[in-house]
C-alpha atoms as a PDB file:
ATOM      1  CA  UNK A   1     101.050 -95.240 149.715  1.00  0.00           C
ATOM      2  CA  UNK A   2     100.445 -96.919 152.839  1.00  0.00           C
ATOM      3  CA  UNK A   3     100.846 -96.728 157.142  1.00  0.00           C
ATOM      4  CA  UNK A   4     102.464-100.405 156.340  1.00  0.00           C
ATOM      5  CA  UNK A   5     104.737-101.599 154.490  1.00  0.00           C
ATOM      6  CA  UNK A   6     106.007-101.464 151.637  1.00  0.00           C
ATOM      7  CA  UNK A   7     105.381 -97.233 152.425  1.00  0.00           C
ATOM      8  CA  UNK A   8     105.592 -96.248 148.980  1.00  0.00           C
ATOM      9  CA  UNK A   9     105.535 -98.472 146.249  1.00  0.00           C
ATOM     10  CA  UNK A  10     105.919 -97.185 142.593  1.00  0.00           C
ATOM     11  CA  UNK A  11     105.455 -99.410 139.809  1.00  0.00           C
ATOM     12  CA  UNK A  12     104.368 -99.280 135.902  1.00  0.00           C
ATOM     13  CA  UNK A  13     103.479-101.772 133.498  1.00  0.00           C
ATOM     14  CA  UNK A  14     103.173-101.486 129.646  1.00  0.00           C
ATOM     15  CA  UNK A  15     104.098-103.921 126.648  1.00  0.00           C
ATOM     16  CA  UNK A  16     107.743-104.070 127.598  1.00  0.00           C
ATOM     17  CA  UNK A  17     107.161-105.957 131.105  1.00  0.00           C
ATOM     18  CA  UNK A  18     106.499-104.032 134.292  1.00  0.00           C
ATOM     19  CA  UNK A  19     108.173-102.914 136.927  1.00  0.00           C
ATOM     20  CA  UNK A  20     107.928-101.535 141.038  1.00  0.00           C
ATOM     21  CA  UNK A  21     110.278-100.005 143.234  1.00  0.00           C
ATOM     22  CA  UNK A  22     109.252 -99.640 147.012  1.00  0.00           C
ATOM     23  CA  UNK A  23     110.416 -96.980 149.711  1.00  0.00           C
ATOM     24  CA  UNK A  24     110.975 -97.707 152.878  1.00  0.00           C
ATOM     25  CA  UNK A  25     109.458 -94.567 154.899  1.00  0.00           C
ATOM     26  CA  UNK A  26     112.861 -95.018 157.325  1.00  0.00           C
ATOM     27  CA  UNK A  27     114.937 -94.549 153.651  1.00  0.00           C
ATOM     28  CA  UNK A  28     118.032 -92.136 153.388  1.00  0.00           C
ATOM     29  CA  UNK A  29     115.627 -90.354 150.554  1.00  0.00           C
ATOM     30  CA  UNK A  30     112.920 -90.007 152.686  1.00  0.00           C
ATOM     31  CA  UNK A  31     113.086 -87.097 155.131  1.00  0.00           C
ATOM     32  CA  UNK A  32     109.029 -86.692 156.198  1.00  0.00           C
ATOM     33  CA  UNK A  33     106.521 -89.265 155.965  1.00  0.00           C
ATOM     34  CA  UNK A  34     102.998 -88.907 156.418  1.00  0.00           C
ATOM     35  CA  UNK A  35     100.451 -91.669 155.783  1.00  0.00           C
ATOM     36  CA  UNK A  36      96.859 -92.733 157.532  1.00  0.00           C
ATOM     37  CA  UNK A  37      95.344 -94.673 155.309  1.00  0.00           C
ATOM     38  CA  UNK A  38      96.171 -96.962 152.341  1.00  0.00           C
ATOM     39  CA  UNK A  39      95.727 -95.542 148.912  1.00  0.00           C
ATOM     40  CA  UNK A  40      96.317 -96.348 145.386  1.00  0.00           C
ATOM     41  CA  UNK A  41      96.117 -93.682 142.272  1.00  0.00           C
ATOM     42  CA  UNK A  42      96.729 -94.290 138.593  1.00  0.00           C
ATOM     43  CA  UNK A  43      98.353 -91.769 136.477  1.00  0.00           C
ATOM     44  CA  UNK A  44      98.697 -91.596 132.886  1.00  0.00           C
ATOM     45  CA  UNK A  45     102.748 -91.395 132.083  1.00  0.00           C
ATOM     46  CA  UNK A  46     102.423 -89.004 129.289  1.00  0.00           C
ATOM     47  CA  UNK A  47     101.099 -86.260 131.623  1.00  0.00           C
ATOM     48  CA  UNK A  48     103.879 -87.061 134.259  1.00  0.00           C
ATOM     49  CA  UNK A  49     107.149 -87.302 131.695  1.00  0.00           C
ATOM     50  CA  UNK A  50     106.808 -83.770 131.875  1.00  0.00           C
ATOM     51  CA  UNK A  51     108.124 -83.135 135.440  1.00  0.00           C
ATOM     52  CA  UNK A  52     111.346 -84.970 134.296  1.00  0.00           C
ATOM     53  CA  UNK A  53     112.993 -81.942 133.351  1.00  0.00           C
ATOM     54  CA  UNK A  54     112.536 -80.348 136.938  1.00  0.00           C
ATOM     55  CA  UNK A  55     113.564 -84.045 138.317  1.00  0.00           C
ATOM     56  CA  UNK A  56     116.297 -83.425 136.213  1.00  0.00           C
ATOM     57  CA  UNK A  57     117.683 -80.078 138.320  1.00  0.00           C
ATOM     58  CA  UNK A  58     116.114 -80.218 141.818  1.00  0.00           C
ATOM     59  CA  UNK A  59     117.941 -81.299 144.859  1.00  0.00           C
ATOM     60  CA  UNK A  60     115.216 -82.608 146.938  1.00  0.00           C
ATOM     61  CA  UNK A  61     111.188 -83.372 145.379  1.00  0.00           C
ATOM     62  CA  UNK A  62     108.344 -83.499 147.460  1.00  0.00           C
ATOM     63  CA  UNK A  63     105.965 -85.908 146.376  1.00  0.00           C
ATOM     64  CA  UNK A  64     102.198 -85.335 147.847  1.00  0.00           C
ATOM     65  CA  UNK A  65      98.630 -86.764 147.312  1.00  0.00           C
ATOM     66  CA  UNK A  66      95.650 -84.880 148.204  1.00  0.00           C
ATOM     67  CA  UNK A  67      92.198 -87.113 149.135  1.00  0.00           C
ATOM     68  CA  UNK A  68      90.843 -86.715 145.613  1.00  0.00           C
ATOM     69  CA  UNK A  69      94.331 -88.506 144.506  1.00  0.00           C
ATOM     70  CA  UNK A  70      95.268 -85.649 143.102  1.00  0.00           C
ATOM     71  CA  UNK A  71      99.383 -85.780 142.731  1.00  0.00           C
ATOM     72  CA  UNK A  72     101.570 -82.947 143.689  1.00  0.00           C
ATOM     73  CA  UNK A  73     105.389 -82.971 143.075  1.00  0.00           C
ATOM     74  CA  UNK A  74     107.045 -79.919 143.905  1.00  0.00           C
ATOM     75  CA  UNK A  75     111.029 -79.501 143.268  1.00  0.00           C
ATOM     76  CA  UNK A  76     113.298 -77.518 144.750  1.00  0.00           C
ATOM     77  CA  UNK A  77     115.439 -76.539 142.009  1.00  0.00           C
ATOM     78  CA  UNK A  78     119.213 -74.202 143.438  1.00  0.00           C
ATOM     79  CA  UNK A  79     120.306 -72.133 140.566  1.00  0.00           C
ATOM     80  CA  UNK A  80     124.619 -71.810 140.155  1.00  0.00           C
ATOM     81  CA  UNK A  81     124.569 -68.171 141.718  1.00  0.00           C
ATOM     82  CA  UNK A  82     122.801 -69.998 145.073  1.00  0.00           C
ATOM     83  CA  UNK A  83     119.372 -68.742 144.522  1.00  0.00           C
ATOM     84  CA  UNK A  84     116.761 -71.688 145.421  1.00  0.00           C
ATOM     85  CA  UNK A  85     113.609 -71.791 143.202  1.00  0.00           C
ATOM     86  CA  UNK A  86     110.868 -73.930 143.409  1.00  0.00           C
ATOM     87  CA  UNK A  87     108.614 -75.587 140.347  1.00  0.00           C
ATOM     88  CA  UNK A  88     105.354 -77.561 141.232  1.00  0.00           C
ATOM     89  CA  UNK A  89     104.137 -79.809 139.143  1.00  0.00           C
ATOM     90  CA  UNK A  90     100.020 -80.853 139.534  1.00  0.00           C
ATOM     91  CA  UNK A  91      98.559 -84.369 138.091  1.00  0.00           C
ATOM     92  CA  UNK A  92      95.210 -85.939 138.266  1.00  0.00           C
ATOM     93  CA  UNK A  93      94.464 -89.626 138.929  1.00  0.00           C
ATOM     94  CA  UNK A  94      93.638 -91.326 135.886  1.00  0.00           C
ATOM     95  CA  UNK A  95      90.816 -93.090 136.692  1.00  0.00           C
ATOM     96  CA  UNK A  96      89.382 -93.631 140.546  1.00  0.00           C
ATOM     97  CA  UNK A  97      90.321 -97.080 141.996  1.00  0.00           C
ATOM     98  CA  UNK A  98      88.022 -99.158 144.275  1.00  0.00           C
ATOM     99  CA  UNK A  99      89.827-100.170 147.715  1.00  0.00           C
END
């Protein structure tokens, strides 16, 4: 995540290839975007596949890093009857990065 461009870049690399996507912080998906300072945080996949099931059924995520690069993802999740319920979903950084 970063003040500059590219915003938000996600990307992931294994023994298949690897892969990014970046998000423009002006993006139709993005509706707030806060960013100081450039950071970069690891997580391990199997702890985030997880989440996928609330990715699955929310209408709008909110994707958040704390200063420890902690990673919070918290969906918003509307039920058929209306009711809106939300699930949060907590990760930490796999291993701390140097800058």
């Amino acid at each position: 995540m970063s003040p500059d461009r590219p915003y938000l870049r996600l990307s992931s690399f294994g023994n298949a290839g690897s892969t990014q996507a970046d998000y423009s912080k002006d993006s139709d998906m993005v509706e707030v975007f806060e960013c100081t300072r450039t950071t970069t945080n690891r997580f391990k996949i199997s702890l985030l596949k997880p989440s996928v099931r609330a990715l699955v059924l929310a209408c709008k995520v909110s994707v958040r890093t704390d200063t420890r690069g902690f990673l919070s993802l918290q969906f918003m999740i509307k039920a058929d009857d209306g009711q809106v319920t939300f699930v949060e979903y907590f990760c930490a950084p796999d291993e701390e990065m140097s800058d």
